[in-house]
N, C-alpha and C. Protein backbone atom coordinates (compact mmCIF):
# COMPACT_ATOMS: atom_id res chain seq x y z
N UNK A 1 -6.69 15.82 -24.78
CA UNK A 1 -7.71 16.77 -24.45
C UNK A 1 -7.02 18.12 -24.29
N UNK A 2 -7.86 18.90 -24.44
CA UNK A 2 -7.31 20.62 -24.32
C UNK A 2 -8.20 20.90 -23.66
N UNK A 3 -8.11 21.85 -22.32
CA UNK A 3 -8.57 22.53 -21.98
C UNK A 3 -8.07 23.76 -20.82
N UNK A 4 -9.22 24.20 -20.02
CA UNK A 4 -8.19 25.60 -19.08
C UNK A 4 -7.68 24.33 -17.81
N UNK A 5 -7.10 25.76 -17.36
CA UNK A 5 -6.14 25.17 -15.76
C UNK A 5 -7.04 24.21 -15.31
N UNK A 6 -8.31 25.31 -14.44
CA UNK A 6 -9.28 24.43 -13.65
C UNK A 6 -9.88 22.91 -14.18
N UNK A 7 -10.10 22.77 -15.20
CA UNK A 7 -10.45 21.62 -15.93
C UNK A 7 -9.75 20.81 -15.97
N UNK A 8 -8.35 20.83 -16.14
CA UNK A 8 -7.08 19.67 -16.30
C UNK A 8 -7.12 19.81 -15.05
N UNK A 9 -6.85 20.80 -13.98
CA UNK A 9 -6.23 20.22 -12.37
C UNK A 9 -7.33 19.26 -11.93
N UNK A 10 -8.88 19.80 -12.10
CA UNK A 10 -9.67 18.70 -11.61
C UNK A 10 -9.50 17.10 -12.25
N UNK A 11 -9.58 16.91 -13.57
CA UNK A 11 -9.18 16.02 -13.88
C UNK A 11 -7.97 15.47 -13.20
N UNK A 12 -7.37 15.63 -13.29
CA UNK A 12 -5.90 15.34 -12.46
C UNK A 12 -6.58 14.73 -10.95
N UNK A 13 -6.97 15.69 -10.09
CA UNK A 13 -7.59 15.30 -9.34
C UNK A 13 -8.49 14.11 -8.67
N UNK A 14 -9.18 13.77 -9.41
CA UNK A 14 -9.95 12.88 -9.80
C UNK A 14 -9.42 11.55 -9.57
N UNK A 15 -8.18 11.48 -10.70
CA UNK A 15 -7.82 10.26 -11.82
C UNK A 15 -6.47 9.97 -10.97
N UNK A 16 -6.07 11.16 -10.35
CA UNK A 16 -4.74 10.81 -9.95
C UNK A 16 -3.98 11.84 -8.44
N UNK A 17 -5.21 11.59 -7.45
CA UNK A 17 -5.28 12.64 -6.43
C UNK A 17 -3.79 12.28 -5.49
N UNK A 18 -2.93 11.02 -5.85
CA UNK A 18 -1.69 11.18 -5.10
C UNK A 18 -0.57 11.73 -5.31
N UNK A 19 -1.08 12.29 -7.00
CA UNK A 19 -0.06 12.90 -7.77
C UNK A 19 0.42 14.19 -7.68
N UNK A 20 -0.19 14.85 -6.66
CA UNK A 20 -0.17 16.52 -6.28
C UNK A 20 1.24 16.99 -6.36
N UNK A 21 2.07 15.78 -5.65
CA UNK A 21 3.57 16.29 -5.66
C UNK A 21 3.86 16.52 -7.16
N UNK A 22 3.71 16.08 -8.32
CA UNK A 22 4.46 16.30 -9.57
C UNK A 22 4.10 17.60 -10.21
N UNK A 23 3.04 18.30 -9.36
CA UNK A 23 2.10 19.49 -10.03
C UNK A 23 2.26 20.20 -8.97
N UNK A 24 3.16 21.00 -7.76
CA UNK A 24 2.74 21.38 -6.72
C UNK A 24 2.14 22.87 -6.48
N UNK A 25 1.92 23.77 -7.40
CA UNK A 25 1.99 25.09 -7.87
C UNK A 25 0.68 25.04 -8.58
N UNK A 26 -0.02 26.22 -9.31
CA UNK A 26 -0.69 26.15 -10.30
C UNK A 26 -0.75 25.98 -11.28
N UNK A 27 -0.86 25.91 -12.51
CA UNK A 27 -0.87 25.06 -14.16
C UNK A 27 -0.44 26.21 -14.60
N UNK A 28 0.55 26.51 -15.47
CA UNK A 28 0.08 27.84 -16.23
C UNK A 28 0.08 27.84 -17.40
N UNK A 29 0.10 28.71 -18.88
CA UNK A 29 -0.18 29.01 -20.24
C UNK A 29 0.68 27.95 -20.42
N UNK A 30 0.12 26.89 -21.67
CA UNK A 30 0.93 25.88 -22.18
C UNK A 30 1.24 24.54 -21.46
N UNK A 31 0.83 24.67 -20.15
CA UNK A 31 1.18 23.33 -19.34
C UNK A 31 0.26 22.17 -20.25
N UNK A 32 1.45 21.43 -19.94
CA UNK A 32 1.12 19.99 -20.96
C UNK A 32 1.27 18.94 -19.66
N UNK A 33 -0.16 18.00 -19.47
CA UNK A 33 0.05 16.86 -18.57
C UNK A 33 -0.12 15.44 -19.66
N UNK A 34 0.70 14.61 -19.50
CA UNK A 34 0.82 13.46 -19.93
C UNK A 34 -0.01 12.09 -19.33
N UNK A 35 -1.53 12.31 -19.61
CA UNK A 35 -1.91 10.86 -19.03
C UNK A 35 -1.60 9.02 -20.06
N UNK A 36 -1.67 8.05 -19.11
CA UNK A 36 -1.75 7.00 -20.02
C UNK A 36 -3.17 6.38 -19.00
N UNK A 37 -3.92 5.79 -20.50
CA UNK A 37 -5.12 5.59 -20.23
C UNK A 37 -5.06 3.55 -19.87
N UNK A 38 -5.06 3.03 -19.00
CA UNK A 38 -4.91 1.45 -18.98
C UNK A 38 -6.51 0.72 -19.20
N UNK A 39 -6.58 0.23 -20.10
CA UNK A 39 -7.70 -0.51 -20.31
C UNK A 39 -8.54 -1.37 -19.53
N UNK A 40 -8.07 -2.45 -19.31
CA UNK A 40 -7.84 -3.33 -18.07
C UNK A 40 -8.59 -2.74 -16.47
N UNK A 41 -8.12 -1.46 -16.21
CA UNK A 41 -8.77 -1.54 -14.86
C UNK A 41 -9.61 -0.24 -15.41
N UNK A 42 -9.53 0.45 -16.15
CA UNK A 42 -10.06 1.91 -16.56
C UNK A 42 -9.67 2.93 -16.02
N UNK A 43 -8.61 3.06 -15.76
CA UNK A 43 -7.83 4.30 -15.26
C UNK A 43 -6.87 4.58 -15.61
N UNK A 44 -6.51 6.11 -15.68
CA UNK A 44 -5.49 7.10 -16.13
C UNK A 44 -4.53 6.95 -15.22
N UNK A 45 -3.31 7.45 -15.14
CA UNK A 45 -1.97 7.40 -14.69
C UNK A 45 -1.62 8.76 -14.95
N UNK A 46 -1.32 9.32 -14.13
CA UNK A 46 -0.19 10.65 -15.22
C UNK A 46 1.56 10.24 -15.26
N UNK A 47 1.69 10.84 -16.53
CA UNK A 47 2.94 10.11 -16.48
C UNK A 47 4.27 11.09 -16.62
N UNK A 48 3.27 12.78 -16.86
CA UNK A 48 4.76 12.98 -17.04
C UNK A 48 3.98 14.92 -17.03
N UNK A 49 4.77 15.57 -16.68
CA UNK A 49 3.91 17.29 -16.82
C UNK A 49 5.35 18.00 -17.38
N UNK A 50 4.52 18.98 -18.42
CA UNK A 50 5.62 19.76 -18.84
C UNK A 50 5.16 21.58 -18.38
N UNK A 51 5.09 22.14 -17.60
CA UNK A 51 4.64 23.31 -16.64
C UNK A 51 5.66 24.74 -16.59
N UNK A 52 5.49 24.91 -17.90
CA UNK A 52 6.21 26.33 -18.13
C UNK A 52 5.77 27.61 -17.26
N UNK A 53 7.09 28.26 -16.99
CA UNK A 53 6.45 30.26 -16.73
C UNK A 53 6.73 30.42 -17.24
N UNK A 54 6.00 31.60 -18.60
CA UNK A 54 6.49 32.32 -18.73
C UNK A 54 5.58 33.72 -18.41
N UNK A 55 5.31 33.54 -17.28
CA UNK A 55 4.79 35.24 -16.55
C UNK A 55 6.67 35.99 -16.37
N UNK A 56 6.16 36.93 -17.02
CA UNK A 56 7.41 38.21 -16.51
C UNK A 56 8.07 38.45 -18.44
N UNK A 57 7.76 37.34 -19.33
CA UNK A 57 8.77 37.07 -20.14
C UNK A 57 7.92 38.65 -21.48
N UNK A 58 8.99 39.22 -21.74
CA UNK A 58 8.61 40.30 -22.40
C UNK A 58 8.19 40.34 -23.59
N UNK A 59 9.30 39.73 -24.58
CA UNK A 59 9.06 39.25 -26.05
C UNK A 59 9.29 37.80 -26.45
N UNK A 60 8.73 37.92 -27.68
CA UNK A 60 8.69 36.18 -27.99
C UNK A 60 10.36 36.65 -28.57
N UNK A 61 10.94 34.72 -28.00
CA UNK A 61 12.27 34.17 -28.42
C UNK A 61 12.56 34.77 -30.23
N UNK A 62 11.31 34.69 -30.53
CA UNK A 62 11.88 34.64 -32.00
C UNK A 62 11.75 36.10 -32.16
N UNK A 63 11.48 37.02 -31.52
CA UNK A 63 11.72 38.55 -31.83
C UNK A 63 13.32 39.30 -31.81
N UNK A 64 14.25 38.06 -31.36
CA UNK A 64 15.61 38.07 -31.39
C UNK A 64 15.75 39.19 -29.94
């Protein structure tokens, strides 16, 4: 799924409200959360967040 901050944190929320420690900050541009979906009981897991800054960053890497 893709969507903004508020939408993934609630989700998160929801599906996986003990998980606060792995997210403790706000989401920002590009944050990637990793759910696994288990069949069996019908619930998500998160399994893994990838939660970049880049607030402050001036030019893109590839502008050398």
């Amino acid at each position: 799924m893709v969507s903004h901050e508020a939408a993934i944190r609630n989700f998160q929320r929801f599906w996986c409200p003990d998980d606060r420690k792995l997210i403790p900050g706000r989401l920002y541009t590009c944050a990637v959360l990793v759910f696994e979906y288990n069949t069996g009981d019908q619930r998500f897991t998160l399994q893994e967040v990838y939660n970049p800054n880049y607030q402050g960053m001036t030019s893109s890497p590839a502008a050398g």
